[in-house]
Protein backbone atom coordinates (compact mmCIF):
# COMPACT_ATOMS: atom_id res chain seq x y z
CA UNK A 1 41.65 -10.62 27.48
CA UNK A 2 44.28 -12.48 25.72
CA UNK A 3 42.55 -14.56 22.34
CA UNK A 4 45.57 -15.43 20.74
CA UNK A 5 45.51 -19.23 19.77
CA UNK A 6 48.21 -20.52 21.98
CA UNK A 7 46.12 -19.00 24.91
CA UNK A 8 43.30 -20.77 23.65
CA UNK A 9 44.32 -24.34 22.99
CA UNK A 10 45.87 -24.22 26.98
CA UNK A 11 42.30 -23.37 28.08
CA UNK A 12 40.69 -25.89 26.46
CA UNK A 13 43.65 -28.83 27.55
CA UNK A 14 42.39 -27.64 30.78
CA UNK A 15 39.09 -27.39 30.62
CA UNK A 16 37.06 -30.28 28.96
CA UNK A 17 34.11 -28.76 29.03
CA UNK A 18 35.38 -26.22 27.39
CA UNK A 19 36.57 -28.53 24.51
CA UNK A 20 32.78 -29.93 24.53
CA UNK A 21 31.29 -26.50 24.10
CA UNK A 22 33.74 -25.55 20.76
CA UNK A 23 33.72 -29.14 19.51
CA UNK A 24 29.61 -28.74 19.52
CA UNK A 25 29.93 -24.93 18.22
CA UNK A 26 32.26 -26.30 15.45
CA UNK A 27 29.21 -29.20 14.87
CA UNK A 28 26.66 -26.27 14.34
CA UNK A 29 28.98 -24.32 12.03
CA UNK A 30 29.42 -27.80 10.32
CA UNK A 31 25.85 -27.95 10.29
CA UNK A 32 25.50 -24.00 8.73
CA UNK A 33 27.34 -25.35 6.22
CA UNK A 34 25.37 -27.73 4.60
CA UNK A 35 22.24 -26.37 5.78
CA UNK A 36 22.36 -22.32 5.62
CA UNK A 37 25.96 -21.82 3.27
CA UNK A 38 24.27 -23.54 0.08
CA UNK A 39 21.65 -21.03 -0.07
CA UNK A 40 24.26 -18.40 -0.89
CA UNK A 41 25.28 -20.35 -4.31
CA UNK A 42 22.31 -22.41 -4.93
CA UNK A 43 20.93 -19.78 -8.16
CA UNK A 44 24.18 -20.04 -9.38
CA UNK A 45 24.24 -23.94 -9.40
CA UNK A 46 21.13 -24.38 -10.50
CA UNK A 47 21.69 -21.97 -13.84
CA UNK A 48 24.39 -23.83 -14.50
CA UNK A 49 26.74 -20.46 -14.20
CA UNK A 50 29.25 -22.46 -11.99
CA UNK A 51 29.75 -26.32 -11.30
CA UNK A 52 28.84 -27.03 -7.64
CA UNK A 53 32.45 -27.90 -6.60
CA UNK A 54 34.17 -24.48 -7.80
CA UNK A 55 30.72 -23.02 -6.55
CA UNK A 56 31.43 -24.29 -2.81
CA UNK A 57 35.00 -23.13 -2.90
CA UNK A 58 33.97 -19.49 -4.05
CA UNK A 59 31.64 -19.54 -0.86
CA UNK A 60 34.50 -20.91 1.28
CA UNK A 61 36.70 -18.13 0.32
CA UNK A 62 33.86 -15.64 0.08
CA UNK A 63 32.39 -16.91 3.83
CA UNK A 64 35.92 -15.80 5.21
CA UNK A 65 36.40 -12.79 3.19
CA UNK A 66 32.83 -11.80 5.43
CA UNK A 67 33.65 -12.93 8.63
CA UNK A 68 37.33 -11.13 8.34
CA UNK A 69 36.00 -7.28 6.72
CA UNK A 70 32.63 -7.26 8.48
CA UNK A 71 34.61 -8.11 11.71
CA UNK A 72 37.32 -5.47 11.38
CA UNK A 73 34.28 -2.87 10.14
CA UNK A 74 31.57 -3.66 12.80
CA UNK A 75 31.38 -7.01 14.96
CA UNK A 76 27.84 -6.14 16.34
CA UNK A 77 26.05 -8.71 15.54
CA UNK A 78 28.56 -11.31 16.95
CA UNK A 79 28.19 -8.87 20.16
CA UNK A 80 24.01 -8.98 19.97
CA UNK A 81 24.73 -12.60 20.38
CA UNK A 82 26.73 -12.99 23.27
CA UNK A 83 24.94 -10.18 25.07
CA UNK A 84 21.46 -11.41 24.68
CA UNK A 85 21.50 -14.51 27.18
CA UNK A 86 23.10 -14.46 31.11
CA UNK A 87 24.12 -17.58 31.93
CA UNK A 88 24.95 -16.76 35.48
CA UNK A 89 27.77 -16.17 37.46
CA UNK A 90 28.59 -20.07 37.74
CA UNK A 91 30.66 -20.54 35.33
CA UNK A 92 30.76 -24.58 35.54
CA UNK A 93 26.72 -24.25 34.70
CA UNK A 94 27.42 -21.85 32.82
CA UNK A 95 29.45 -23.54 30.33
CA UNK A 96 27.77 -26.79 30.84
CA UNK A 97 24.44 -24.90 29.38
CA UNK A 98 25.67 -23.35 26.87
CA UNK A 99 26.81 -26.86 25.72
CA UNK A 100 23.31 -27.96 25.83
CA UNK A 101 22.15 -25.14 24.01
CA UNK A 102 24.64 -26.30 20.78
CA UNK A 103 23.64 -29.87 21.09
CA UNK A 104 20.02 -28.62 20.68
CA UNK A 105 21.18 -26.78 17.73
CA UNK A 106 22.77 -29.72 16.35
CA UNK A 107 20.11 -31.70 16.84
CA UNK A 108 17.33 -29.40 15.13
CA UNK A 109 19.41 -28.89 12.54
CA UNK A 110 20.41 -32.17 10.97
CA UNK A 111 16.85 -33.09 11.06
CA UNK A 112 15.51 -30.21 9.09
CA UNK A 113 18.57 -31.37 6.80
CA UNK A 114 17.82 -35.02 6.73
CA UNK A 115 14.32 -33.78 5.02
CA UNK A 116 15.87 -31.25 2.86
CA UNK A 117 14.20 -28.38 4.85
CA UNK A 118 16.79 -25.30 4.71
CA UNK A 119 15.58 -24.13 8.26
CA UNK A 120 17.38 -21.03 9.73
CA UNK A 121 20.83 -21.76 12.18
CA UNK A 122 20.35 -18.41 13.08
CA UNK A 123 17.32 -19.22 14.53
CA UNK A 124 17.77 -22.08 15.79
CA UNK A 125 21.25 -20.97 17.49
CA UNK A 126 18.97 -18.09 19.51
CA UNK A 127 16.03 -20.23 20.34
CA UNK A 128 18.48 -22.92 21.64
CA UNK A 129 20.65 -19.87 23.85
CA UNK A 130 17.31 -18.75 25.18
CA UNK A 131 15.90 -22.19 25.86
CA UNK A 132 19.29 -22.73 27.72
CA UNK A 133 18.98 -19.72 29.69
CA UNK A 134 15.31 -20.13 30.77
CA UNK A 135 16.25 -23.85 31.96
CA UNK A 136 19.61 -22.13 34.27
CA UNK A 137 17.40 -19.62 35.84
CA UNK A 138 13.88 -20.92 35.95
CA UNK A 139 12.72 -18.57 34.37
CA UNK A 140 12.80 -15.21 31.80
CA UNK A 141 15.75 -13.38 34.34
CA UNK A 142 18.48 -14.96 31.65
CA UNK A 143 16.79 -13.48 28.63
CA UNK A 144 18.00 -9.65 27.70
CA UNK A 145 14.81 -8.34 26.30
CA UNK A 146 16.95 -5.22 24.57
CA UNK A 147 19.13 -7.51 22.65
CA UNK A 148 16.20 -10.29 21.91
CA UNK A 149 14.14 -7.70 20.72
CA UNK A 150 17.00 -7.69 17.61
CA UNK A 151 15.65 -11.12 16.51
CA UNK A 152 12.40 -9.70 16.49
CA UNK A 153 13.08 -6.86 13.84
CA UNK A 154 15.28 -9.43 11.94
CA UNK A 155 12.97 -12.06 11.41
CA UNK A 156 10.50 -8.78 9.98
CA UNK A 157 13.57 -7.52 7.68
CA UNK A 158 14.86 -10.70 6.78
CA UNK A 159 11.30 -11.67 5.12
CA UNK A 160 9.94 -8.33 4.10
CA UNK A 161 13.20 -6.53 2.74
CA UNK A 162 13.73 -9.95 1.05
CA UNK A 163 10.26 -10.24 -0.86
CA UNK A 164 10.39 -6.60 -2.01
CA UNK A 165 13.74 -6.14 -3.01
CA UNK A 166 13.76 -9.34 -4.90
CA UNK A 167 10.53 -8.07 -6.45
CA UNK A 168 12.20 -4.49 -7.05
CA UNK A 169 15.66 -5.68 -8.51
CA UNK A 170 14.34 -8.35 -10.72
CA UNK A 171 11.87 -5.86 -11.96
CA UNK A 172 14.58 -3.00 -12.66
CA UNK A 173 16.44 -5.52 -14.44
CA UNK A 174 13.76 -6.51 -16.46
CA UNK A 175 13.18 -2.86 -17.46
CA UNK A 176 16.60 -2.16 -18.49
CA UNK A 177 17.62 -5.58 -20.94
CA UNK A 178 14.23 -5.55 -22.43
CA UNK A 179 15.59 -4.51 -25.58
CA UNK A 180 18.69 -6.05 -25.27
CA UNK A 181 19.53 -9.77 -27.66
CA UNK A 182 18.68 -12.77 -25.57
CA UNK A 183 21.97 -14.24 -26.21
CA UNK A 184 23.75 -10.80 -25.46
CA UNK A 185 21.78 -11.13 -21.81
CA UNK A 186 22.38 -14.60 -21.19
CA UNK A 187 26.33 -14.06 -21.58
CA UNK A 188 26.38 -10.45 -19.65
CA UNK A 189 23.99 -12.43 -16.60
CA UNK A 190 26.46 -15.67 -16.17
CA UNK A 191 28.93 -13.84 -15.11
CA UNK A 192 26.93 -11.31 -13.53
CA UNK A 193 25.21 -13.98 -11.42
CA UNK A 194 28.57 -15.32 -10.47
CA UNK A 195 29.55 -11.88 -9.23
CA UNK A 196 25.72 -11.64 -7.47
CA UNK A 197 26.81 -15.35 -5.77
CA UNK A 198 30.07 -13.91 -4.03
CA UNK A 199 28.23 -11.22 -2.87
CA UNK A 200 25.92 -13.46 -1.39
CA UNK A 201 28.06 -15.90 0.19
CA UNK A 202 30.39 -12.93 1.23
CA UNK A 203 27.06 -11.75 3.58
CA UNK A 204 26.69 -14.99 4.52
CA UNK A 205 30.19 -15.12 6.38
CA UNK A 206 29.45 -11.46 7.76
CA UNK A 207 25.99 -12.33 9.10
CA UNK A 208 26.60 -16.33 9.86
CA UNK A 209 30.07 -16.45 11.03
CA UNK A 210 29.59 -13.35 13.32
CA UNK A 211 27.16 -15.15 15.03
CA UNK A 212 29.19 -18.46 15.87
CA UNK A 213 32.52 -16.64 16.30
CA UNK A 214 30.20 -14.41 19.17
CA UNK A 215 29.57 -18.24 20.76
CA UNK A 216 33.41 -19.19 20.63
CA UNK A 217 33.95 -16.02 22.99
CA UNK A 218 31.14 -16.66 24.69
CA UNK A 219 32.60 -19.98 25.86
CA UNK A 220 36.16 -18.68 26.43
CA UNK A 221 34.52 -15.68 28.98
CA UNK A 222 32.01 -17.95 30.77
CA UNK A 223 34.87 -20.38 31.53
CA UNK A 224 36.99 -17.40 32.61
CA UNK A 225 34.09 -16.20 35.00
CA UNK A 226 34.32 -13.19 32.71
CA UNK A 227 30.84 -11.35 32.17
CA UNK A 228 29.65 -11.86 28.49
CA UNK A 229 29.72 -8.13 28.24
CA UNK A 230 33.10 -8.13 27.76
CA UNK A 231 34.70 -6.71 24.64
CA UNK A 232 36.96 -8.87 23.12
CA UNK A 233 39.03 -7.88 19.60
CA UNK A 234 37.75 -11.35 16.95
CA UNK A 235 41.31 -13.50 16.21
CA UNK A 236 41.97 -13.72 12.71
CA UNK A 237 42.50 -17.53 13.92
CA UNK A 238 38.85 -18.07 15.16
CA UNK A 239 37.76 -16.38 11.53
CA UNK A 240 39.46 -18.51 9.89
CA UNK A 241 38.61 -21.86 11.43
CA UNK A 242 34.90 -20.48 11.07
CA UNK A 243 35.05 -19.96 7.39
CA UNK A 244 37.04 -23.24 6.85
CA UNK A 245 34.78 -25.78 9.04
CA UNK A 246 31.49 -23.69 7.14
CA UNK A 247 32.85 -24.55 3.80
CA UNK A 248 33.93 -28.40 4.36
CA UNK A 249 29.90 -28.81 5.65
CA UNK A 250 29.12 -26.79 2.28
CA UNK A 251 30.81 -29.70 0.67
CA UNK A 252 29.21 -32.45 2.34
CA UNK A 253 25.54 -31.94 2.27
CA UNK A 254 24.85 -28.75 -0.25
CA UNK A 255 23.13 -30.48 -2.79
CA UNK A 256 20.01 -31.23 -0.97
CA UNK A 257 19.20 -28.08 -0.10
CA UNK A 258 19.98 -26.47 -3.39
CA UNK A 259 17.62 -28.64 -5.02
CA UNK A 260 15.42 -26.83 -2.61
CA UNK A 261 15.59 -23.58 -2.65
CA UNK A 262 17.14 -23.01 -6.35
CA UNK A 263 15.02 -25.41 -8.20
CA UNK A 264 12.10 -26.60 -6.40
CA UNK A 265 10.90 -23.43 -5.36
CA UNK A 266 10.92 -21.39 -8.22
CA UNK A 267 12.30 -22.52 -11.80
CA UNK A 268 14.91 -19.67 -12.33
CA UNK A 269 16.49 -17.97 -15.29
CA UNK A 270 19.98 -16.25 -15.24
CA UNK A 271 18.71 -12.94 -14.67
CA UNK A 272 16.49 -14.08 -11.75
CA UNK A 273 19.06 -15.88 -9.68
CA UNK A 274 21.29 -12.33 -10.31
CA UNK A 275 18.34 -10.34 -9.34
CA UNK A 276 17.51 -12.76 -6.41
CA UNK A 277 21.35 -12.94 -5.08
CA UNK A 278 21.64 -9.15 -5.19
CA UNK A 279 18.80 -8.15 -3.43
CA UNK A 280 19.20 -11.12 -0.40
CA UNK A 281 23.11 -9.83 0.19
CA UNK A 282 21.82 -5.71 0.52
CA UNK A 283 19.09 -7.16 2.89
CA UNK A 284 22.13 -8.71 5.02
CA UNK A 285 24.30 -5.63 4.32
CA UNK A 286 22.09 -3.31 5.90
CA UNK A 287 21.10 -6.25 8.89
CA UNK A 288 24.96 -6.57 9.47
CA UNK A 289 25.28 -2.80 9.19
CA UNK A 290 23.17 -2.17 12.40
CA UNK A 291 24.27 -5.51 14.33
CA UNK A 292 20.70 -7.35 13.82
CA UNK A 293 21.06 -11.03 13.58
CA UNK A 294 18.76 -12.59 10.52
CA UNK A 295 18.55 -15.16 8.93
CA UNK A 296 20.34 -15.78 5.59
CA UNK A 297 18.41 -18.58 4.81
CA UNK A 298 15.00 -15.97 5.23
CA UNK A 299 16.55 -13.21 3.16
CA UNK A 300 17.58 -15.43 -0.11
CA UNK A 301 14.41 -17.62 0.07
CA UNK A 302 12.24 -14.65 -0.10
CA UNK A 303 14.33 -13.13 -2.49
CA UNK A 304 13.67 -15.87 -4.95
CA UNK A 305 10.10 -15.42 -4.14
CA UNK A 306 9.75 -11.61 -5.11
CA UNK A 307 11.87 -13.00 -8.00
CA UNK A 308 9.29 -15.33 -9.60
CA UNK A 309 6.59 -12.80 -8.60
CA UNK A 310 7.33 -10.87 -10.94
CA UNK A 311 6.51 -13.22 -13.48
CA UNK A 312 3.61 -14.05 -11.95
CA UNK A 313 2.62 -15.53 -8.90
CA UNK A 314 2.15 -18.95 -9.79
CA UNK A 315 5.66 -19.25 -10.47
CA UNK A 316 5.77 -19.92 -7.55
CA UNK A 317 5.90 -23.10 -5.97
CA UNK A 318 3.56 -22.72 -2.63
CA UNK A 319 4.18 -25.90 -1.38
CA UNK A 320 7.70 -25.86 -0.95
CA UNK A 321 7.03 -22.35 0.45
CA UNK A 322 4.67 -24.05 3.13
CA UNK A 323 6.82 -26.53 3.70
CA UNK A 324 9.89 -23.69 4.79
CA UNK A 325 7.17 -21.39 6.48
CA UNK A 326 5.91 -24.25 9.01
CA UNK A 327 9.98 -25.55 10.01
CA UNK A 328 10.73 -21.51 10.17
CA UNK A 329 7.63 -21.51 12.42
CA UNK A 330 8.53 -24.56 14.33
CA UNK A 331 12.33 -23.47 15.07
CA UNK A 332 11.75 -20.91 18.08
CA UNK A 333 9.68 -23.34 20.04
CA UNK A 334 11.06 -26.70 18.95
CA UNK A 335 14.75 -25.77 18.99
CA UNK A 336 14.30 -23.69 22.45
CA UNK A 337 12.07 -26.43 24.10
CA UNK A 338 15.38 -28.61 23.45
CA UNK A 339 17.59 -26.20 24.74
CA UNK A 340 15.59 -26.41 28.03
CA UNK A 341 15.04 -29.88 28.57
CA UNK A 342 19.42 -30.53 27.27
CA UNK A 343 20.08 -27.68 29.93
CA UNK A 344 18.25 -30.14 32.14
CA UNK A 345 19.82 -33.00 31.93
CA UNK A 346 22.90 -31.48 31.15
CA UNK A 347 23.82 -29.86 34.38
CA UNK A 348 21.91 -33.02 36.19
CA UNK A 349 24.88 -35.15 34.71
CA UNK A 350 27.60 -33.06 34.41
């Protein structure tokens, strides 16, 4: 199928629908971007390795840099995504749905924004698919168990892997500087932690981007009556556009969630935010690695958690944690219960 940009632009001259469904996908990436990409440099922010305006351009160029190599290496994940709802073989509803399902997205997240909640897009992009889906067909004939089931494992890896590895790295690294000068450590770790942040945001583009470049295609095929299972070859065009609207929403609205996560939760040293950066982008590695969609914003918050644990556990901040557990908690059945009632009134009006 042809993806090349000229091709695209016609379609969506033609189509407004079309047009509604990117504009809305480009609002959630917006949304990613304040919400989801500040996680990715908020350690480094916060330690004051990096100003917050060259911090945000890093994870603009580092966000592309992922969607671009991860893409060319193995797209699965942006494939788990368009495979794991059916929409139906009307491909007016079909598109008009999946527009519902983004405004639902939208919605969620610029709320759990607004109160400085960094709530998963990853999450809330699936619930709002599947809420979509189940509104279409009445029911759970939409939903492809074998490819949901991937969300499932995710949301396990994306918690677990994150807790112990942050636990495990920040202890290694304790281990191995403990004889080292504390002003020898401080200078290795700042630049260390800036190297830790790319990585970071780099995983963020691989996992994040993926996921919204698989509901760009996803639009394109449904309006072509094209079956979802399609294979399509990603457009370095549609990569870039990703990693360019992702960063601009990074600019907007990343403070308030890296107040959040880097300094609310847990106060962190140099060393920690390194520790805590490196073991959230291997968690995403090996998620991207075998196409499981997770959530970014999981992975580095628990990160930071095994982080202060090893310190002790009342480095921690549990209220903030509570806070992030119960609108984690909340996303799957508030975002999808949106979906369904958007999907609603969606194709009722349109």
């Amino acid at each position: 199928m042809d993806m090349s940009f000229s091709f695209f632009w016609a379609q969506m001259m033609d189509n407004p629908l079309l047009m509604l469904a990117v504009g809305l996908t480009m609002g959630v990436i917006l949304v990613n971007g304040w919400t989801d990409a500040p996680n990715a440099i908020a350690t480094c922010v916060v330690t004051r390795c990096m100003s917050a305006r060259a911090a945000i351009w890093m994870a603009a160029a580092c966000n592309f840099l992922g969607v671009f190599l991860m893409s060319m290496f193995n797209a699965t994940v942006a494939q788990t995504i368009t495979k794991m709802v059916d929409f139906g073989t009307n491909s007016h509803e079909a598109i008009v749905a999946l527009s519902a399902a983004l405004f639902a997205i939208v919605t969620w997240a610029t709320a759990a924004w607004f109160f400085g909640i960094p709530t998963s897009e990853s999450h809330a992009l699936i619930a709002g698919l599947t809420g979509a889906a189940i509104a279409l067909h009445g029911g759970l004939e939409g939903v492809n168990g074998a490819e949901w089931v991937k969300v499932l494992y995710g949301m396990v890896i994306s918690v677990f892997m994150g807790f112990g590895l942050g636990w495990g790295v920040c202890k290694v690294v304790v281990e191995l500087f403990r004889n080292v000068e504390r002003r020898l450590t401080e200078k290795f770790f700042r630049v260390a932690q800036i190297f830790g942040a790319a990585a970071m945001a780099f995983m963020h583009g691989a996992q994040d981007g993926q996921k919204f470049m698989g509901v760009i295609l996803m639009s394109v095929l449904l309006v072509n009556g094209q079956s979802t299972e399609t294979s399509v070859q990603m457009p370095i065009w549609l990569m870039l556009l990703c990693s360019v609207v992702m960063g601009i929403g990074t600019s907007i609205g990343g403070k308030k969630i890296i107040k959040s996560v880097g300094m609310d939760m847990v106060k962190l040293e140099k060393y920690q935010g390194f520790s805590a950066d490196i073991a959230a982008s291997i968690a995403l590695f090996f998620s991207s690695t075998f196409g499981i969609p997770v959530s970014t914003t999981h992975a580095k918050t628990t990160s930071i958690m095994g982080v202060g644990a090893v310190r002790r556990i009342s480095a921690i901040n549990f209220g903030v944690v509570k806070e992030m557990g119960l609108a984690w908690i909340l996303t799957f059945p508030g975002c999808g219960l949106i979906g369904f009632i958007m999907t609603k009134i969606f194709v009722a009006v349109f």
